[in-house]
PDB file of N, CA and C in Angstrom:
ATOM      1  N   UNK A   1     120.271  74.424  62.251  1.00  0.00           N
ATOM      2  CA  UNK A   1     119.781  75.053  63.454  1.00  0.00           C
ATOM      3  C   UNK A   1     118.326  75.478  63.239  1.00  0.00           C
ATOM      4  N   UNK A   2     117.491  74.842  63.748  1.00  0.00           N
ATOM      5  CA  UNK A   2     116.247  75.267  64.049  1.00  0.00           C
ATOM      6  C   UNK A   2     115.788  76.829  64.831  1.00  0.00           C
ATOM      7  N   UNK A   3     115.173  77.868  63.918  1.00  0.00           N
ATOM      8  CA  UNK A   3     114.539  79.338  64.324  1.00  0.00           C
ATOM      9  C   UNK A   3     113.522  79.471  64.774  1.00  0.00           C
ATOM     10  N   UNK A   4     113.077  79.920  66.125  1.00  0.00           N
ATOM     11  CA  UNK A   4     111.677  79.804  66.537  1.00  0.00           C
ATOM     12  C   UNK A   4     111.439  81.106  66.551  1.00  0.00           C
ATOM     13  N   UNK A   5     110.301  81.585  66.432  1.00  0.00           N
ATOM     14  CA  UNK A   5     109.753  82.709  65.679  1.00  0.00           C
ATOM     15  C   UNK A   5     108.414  82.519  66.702  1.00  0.00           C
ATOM     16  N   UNK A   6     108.674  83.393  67.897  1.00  0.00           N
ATOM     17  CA  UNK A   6     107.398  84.110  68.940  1.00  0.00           C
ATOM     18  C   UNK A   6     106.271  84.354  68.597  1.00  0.00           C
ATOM     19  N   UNK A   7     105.245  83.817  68.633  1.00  0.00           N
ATOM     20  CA  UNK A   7     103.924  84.666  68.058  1.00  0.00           C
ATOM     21  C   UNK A   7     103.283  85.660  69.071  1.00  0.00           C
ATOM     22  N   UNK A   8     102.948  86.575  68.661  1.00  0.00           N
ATOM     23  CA  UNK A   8     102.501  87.243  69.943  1.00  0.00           C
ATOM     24  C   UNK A   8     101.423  86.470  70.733  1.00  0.00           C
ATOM     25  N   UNK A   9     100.494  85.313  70.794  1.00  0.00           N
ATOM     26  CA  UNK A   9      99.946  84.789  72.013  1.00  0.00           C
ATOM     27  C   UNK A   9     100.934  84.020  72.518  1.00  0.00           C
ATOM     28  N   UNK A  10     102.309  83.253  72.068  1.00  0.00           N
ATOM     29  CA  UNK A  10     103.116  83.201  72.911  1.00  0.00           C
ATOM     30  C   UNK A  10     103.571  83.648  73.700  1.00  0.00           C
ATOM     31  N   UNK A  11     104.043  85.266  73.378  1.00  0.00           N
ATOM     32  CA  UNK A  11     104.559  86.140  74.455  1.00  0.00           C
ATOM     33  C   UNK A  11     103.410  86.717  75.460  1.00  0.00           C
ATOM     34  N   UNK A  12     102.416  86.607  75.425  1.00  0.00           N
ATOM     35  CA  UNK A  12     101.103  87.002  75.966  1.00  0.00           C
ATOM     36  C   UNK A  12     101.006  85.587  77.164  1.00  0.00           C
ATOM     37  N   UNK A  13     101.423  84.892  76.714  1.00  0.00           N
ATOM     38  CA  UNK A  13     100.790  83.398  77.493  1.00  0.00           C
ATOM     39  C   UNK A  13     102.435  83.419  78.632  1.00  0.00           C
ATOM     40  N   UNK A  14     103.351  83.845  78.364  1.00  0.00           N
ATOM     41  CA  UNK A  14     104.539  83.874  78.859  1.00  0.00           C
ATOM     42  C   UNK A  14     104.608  84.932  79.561  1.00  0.00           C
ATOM     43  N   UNK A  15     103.935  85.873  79.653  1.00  0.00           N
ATOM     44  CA  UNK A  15     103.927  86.724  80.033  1.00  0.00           C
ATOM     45  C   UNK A  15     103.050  86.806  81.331  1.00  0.00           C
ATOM     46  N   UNK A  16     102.499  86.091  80.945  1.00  0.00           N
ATOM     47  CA  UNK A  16     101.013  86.035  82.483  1.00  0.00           C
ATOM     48  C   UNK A  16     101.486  84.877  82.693  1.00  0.00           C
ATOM     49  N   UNK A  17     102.300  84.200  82.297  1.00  0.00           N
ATOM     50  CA  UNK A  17     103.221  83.138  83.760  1.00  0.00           C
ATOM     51  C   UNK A  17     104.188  83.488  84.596  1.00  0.00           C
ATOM     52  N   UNK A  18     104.599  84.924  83.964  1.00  0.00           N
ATOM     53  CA  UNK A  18     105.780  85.357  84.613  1.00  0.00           C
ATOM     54  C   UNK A  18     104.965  86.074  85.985  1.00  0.00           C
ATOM     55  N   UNK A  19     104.267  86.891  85.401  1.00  0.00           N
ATOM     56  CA  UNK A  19     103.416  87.718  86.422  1.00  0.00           C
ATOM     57  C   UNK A  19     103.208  87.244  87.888  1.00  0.00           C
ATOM     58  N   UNK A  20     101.835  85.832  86.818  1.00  0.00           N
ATOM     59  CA  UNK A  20     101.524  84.975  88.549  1.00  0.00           C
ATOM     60  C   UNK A  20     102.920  84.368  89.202  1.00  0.00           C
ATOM     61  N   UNK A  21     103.732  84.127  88.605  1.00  0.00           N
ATOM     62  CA  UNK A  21     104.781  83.533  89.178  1.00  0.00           C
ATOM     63  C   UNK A  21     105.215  84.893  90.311  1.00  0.00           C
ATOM     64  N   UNK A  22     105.787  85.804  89.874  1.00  0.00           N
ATOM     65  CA  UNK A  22     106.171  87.220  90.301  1.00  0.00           C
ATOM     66  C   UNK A  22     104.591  87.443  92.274  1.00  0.00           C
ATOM     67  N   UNK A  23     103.751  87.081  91.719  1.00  0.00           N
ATOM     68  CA  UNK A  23     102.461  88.217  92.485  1.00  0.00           C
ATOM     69  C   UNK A  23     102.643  86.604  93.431  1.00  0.00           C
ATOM     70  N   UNK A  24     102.640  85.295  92.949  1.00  0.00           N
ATOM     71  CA  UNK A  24     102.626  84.128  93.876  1.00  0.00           C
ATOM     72  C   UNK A  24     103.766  84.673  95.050  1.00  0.00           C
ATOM     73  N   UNK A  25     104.877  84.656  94.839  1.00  0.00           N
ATOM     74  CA  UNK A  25     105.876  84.657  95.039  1.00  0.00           C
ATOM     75  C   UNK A  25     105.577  86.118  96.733  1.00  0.00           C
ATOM     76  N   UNK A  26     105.068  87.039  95.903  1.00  0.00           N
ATOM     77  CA  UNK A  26     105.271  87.893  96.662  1.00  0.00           C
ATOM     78  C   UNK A  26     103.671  87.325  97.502  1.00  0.00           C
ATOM     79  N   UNK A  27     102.783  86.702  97.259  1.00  0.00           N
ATOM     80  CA  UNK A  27     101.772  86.939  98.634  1.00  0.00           C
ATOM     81  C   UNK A  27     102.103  85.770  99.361  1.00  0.00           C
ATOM     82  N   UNK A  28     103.227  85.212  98.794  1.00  0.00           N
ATOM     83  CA  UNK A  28     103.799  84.452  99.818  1.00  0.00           C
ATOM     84  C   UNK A  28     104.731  84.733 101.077  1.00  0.00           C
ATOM     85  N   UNK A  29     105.215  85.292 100.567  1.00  0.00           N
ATOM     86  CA  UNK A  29     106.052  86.199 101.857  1.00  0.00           C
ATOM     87  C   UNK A  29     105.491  86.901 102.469  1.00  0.00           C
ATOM     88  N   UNK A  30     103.940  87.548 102.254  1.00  0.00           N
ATOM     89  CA  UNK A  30     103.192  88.349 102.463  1.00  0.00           C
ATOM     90  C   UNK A  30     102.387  87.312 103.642  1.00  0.00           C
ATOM     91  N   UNK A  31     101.709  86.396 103.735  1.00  0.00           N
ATOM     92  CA  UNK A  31     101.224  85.015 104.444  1.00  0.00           C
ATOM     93  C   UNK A  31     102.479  84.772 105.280  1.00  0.00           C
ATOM     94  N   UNK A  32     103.803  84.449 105.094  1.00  0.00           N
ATOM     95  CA  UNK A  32     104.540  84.087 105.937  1.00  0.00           C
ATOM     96  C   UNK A  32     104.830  85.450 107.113  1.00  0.00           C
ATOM     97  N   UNK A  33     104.851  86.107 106.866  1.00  0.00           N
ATOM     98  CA  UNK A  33     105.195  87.733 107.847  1.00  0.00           C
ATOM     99  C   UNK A  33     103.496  87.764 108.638  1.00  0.00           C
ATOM    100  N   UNK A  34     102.333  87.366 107.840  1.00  0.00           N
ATOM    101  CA  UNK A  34     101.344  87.680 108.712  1.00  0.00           C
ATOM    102  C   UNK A  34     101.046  86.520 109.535  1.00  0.00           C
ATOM    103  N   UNK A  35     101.615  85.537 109.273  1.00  0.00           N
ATOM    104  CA  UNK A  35     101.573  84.261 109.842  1.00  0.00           C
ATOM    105  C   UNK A  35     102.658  84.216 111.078  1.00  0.00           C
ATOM    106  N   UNK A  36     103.857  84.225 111.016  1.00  0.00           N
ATOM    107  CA  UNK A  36     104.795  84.714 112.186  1.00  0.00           C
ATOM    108  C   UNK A  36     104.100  85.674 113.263  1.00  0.00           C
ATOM    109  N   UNK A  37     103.869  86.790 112.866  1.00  0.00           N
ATOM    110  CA  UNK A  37     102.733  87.696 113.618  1.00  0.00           C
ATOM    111  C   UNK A  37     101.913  87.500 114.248  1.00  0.00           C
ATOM    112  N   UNK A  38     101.012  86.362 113.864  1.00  0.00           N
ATOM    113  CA  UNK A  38      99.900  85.872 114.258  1.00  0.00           C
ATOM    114  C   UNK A  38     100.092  85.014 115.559  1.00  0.00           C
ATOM    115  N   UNK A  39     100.893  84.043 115.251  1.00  0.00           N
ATOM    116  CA  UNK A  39     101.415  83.246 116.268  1.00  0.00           C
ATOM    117  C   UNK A  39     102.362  83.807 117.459  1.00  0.00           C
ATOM    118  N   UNK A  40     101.724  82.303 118.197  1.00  0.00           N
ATOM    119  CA  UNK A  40     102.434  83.021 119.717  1.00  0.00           C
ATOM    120  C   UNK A  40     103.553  82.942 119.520  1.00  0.00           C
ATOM    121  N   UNK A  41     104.288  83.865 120.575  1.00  0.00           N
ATOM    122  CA  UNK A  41     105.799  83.597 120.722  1.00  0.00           C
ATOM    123  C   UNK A  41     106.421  82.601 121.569  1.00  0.00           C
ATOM    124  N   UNK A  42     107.123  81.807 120.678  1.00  0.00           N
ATOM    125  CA  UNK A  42     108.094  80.756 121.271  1.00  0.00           C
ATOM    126  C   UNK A  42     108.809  80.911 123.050  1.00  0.00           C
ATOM    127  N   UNK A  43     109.009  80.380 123.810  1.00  0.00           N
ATOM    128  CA  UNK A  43     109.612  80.322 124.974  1.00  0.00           C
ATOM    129  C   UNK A  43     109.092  81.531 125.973  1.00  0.00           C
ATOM    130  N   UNK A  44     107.605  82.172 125.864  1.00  0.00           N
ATOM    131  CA  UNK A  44     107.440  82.798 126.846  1.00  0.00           C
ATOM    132  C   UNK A  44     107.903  84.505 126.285  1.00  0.00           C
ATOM    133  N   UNK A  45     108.064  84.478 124.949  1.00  0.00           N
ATOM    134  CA  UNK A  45     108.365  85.881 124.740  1.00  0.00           C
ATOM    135  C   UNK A  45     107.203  86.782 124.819  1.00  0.00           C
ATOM    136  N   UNK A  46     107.368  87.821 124.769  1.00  0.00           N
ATOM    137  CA  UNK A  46     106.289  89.285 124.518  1.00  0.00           C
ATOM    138  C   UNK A  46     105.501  89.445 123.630  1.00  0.00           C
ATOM    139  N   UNK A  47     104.237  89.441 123.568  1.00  0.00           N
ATOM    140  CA  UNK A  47     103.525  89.405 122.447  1.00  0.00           C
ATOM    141  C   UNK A  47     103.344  91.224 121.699  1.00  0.00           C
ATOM    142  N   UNK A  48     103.259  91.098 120.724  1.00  0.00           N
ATOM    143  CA  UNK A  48     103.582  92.700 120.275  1.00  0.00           C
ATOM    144  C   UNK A  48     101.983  92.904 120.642  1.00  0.00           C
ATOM    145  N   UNK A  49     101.821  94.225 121.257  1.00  0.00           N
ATOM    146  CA  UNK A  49     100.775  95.429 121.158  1.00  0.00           C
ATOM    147  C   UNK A  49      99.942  95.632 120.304  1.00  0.00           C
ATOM    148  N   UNK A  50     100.767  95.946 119.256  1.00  0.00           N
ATOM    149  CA  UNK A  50     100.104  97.009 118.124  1.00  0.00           C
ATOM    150  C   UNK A  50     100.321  95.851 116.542  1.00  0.00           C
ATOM    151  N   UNK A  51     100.134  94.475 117.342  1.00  0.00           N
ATOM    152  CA  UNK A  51      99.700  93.493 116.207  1.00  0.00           C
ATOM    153  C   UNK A  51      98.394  93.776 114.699  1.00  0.00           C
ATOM    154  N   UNK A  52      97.533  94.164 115.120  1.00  0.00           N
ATOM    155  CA  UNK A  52      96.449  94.741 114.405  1.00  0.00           C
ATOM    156  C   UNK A  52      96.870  95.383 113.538  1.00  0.00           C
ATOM    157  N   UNK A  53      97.811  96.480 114.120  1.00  0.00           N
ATOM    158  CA  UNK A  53      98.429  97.801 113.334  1.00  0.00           C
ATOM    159  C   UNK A  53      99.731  97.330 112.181  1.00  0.00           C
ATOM    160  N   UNK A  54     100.206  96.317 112.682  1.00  0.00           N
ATOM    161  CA  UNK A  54     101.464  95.600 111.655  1.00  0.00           C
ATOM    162  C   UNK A  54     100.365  94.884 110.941  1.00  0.00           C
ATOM    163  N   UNK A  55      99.924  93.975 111.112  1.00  0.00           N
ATOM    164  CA  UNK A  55      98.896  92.913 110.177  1.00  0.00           C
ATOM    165  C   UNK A  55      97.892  94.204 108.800  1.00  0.00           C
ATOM    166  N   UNK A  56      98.113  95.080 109.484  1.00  0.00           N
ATOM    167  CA  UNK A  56      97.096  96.531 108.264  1.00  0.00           C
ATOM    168  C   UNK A  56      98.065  96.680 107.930  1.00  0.00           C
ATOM    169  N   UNK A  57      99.472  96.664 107.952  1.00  0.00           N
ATOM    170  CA  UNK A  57     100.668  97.153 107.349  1.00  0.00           C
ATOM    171  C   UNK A  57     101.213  96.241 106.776  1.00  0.00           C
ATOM    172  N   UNK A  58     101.051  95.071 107.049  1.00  0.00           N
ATOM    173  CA  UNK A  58     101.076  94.178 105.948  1.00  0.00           C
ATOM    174  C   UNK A  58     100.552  93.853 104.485  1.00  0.00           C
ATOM    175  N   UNK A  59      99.191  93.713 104.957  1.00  0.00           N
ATOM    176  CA  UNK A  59      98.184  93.807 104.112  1.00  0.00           C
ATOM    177  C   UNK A  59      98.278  95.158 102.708  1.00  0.00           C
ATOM    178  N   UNK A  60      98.344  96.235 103.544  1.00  0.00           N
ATOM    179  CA  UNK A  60      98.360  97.531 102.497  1.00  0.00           C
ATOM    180  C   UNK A  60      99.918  97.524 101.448  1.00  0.00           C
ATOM    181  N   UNK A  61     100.706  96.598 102.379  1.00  0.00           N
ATOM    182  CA  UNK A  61     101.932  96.752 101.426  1.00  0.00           C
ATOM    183  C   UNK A  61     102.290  95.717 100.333  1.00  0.00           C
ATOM    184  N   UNK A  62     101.471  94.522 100.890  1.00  0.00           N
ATOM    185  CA  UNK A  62     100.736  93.399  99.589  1.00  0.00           C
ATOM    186  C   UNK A  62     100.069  94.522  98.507  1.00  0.00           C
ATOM    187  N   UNK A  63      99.334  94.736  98.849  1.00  0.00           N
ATOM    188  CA  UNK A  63      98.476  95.279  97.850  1.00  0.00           C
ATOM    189  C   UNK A  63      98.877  96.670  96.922  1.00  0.00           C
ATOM    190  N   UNK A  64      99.484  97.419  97.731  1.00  0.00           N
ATOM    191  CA  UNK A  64     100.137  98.483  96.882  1.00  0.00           C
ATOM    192  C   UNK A  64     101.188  97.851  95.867  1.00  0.00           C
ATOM    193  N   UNK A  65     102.003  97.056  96.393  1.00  0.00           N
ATOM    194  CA  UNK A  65     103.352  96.473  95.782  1.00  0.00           C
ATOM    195  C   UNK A  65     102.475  95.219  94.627  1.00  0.00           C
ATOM    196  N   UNK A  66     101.867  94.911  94.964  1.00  0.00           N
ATOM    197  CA  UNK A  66     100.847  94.503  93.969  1.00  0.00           C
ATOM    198  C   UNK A  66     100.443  95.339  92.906  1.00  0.00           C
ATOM    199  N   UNK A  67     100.093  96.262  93.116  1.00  0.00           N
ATOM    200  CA  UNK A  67      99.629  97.607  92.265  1.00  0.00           C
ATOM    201  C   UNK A  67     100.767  97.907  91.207  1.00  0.00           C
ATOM    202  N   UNK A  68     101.815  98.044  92.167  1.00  0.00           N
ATOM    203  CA  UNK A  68     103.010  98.964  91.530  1.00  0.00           C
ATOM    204  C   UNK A  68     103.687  98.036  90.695  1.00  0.00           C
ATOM    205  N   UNK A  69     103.507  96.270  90.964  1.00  0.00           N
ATOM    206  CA  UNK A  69     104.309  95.235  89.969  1.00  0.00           C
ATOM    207  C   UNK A  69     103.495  95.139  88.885  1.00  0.00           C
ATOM    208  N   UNK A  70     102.244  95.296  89.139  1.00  0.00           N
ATOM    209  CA  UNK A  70     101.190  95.072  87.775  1.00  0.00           C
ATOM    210  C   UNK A  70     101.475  96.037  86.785  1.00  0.00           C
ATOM    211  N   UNK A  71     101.238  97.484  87.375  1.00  0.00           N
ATOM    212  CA  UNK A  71     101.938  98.477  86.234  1.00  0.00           C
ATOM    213  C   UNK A  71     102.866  98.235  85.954  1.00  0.00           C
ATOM    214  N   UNK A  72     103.340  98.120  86.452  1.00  0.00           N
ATOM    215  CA  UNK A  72     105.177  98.088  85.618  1.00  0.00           C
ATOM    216  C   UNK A  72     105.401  96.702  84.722  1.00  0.00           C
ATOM    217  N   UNK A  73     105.259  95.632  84.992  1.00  0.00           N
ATOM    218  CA  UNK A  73     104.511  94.506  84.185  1.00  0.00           C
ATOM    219  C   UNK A  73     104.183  95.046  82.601  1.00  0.00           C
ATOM    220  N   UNK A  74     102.997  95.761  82.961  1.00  0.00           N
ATOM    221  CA  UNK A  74     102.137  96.100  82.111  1.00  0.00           C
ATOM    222  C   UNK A  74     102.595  97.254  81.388  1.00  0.00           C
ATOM    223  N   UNK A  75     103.085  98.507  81.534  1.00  0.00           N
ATOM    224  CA  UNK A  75     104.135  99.108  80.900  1.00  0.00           C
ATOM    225  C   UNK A  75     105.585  98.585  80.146  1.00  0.00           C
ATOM    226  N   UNK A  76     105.866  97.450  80.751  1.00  0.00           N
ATOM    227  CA  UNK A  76     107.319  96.992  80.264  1.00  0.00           C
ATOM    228  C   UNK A  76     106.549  96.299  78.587  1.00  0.00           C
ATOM    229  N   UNK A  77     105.426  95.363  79.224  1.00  0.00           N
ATOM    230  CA  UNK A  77     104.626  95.158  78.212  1.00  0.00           C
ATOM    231  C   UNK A  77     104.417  95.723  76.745  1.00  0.00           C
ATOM    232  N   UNK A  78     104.063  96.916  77.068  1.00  0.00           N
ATOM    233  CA  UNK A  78     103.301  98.000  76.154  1.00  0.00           C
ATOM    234  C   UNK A  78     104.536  98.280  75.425  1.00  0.00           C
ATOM    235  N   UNK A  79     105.648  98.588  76.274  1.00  0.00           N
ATOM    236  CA  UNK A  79     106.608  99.428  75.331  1.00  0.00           C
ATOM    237  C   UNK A  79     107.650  98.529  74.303  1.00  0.00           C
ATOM    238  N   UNK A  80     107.911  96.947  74.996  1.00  0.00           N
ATOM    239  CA  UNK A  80     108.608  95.749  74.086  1.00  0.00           C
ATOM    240  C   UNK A  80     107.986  95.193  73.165  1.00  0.00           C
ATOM    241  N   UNK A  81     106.546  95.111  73.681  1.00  0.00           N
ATOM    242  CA  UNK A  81     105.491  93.987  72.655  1.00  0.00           C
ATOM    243  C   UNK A  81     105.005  95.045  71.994  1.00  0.00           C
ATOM    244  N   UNK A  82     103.797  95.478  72.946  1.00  0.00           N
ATOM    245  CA  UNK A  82     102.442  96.287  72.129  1.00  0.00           C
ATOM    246  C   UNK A  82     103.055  97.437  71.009  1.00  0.00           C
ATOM    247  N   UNK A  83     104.087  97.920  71.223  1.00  0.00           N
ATOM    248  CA  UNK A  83     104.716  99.257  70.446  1.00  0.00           C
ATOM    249  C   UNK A  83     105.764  99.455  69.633  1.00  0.00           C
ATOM    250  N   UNK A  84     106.483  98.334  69.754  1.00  0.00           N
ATOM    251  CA  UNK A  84     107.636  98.362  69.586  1.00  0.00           C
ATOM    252  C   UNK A  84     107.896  98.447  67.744  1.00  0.00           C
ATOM    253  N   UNK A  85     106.768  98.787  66.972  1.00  0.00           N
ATOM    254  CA  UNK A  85     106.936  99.538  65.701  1.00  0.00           C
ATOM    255  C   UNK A  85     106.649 100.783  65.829  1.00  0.00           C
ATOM    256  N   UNK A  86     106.502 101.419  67.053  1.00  0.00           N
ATOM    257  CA  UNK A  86     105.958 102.943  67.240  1.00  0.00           C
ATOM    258  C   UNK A  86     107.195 104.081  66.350  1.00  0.00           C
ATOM    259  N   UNK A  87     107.684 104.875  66.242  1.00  0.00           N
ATOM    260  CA  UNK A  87     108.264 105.421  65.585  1.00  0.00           C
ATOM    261  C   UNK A  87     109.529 105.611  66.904  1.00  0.00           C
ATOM    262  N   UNK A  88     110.665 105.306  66.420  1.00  0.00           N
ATOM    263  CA  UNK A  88     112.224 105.653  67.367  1.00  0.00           C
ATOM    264  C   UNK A  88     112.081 104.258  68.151  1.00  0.00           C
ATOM    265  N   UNK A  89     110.742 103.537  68.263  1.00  0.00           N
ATOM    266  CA  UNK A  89     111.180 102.246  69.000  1.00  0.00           C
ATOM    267  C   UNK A  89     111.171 102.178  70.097  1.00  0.00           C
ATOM    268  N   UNK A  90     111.173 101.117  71.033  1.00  0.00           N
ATOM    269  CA  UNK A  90     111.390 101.287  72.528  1.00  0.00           C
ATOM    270  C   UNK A  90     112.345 102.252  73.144  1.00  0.00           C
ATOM    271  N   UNK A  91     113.096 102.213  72.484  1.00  0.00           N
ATOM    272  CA  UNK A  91     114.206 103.554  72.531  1.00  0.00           C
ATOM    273  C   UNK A  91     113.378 104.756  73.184  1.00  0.00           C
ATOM    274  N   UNK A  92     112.538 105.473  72.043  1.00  0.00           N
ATOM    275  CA  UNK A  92     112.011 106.537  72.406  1.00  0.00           C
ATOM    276  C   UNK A  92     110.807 106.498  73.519  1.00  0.00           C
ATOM    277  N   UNK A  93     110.096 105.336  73.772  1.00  0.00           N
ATOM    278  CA  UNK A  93     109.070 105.071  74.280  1.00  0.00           C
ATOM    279  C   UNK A  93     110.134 105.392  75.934  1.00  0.00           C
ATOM    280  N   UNK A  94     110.987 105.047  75.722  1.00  0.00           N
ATOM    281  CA  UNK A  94     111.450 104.993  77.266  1.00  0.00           C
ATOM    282  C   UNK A  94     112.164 105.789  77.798  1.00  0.00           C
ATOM    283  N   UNK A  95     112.408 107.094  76.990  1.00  0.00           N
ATOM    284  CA  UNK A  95     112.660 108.293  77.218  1.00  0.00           C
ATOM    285  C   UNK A  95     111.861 109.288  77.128  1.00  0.00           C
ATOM    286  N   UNK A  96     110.311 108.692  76.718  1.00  0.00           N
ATOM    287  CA  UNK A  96     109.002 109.374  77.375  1.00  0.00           C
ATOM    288  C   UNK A  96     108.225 108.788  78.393  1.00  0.00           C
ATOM    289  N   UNK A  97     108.886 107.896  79.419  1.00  0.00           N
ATOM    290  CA  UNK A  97     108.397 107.212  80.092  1.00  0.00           C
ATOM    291  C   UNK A  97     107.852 107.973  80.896  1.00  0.00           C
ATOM    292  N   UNK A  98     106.887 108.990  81.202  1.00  0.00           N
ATOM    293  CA  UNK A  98     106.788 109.767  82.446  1.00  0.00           C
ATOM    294  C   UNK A  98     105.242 110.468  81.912  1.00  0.00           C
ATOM    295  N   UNK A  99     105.115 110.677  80.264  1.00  0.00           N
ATOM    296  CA  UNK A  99     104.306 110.712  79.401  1.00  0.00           C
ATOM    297  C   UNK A  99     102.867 109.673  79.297  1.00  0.00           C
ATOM    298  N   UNK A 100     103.482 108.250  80.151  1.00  0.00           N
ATOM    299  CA  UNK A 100     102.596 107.051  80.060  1.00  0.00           C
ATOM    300  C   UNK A 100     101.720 107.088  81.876  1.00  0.00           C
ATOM    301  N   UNK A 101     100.579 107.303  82.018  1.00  0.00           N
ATOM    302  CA  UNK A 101      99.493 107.141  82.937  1.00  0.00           C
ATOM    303  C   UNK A 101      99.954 105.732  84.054  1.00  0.00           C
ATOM    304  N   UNK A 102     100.042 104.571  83.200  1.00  0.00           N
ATOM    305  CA  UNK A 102     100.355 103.689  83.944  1.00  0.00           C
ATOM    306  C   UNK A 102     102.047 103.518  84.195  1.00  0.00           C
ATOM    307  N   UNK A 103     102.831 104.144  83.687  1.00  0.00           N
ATOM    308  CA  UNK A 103     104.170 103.877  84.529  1.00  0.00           C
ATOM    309  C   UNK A 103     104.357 105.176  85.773  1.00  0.00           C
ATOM    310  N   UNK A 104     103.440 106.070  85.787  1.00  0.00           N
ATOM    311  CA  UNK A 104     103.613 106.928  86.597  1.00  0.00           C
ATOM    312  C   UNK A 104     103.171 106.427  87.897  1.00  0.00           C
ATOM    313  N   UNK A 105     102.156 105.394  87.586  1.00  0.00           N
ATOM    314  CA  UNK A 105     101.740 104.368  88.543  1.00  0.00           C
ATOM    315  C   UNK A 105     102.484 103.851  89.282  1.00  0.00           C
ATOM    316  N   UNK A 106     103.135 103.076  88.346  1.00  0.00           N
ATOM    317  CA  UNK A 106     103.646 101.659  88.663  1.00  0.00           C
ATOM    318  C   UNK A 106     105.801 102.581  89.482  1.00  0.00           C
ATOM    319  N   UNK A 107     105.430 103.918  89.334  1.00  0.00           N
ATOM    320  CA  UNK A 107     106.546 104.702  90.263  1.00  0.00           C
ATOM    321  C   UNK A 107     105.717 105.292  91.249  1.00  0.00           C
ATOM    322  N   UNK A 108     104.890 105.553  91.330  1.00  0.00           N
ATOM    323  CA  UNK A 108     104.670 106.061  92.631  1.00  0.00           C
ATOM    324  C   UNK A 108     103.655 105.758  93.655  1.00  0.00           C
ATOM    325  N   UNK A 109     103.435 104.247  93.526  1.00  0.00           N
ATOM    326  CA  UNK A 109     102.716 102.963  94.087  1.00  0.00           C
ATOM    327  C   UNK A 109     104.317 102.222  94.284  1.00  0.00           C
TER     328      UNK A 109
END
């Protein structure tokens, strides 16, 4: 049986595929909701009002939820890869999770 043994620019290079995969994913649904919006309505329906006001509510919730996947990304990061000889281990890292700048982020984004 062949052992493969991770180097850390592996997990670094795997890691920012997961991401764009993750942030693709979501400004895609993000384009499809502002795109529905945009367009007229089928068979003579009602065009919404306060279009402008959903299309800014779109937009801001791309981008926050953007915000809030990057931290957390980037915290999950820190505490499996970057730390994980820290003393008690991810273990302890994640029962001071509240202690870390960017996961406080990536909760309340």
């Amino acid at each position: 049986m062949v052992h493969f043994q991770a180097t850390y620019h592996d997990l670094e290079v795997n890691f920012q595929r997961n991401f764009c995969t993750a942030i693709g994913g979501f400004f895609l649904l993000t384009v499809q909701a502002a795109t529905a919006l945009v367009q007229r309505p089928r068979y003579g329906g009602k065009i919404a009002d306060h279009r402008l006001v959903l299309l800014a509510y779109i937009f801001i919730t791309f981008v926050l939820g953007s915000v809030g996947f990057a931290a957390n990304a980037k915290y999950t990061e820190m505490i499996w890869i970057d730390l994980r000889d820290a003393p008690g281990g991810p273990a302890a890292l994640i029962e001071d999770e509240m202690n870390y700048r960017i996961n406080v982020l990536a909760l309340v984004w």
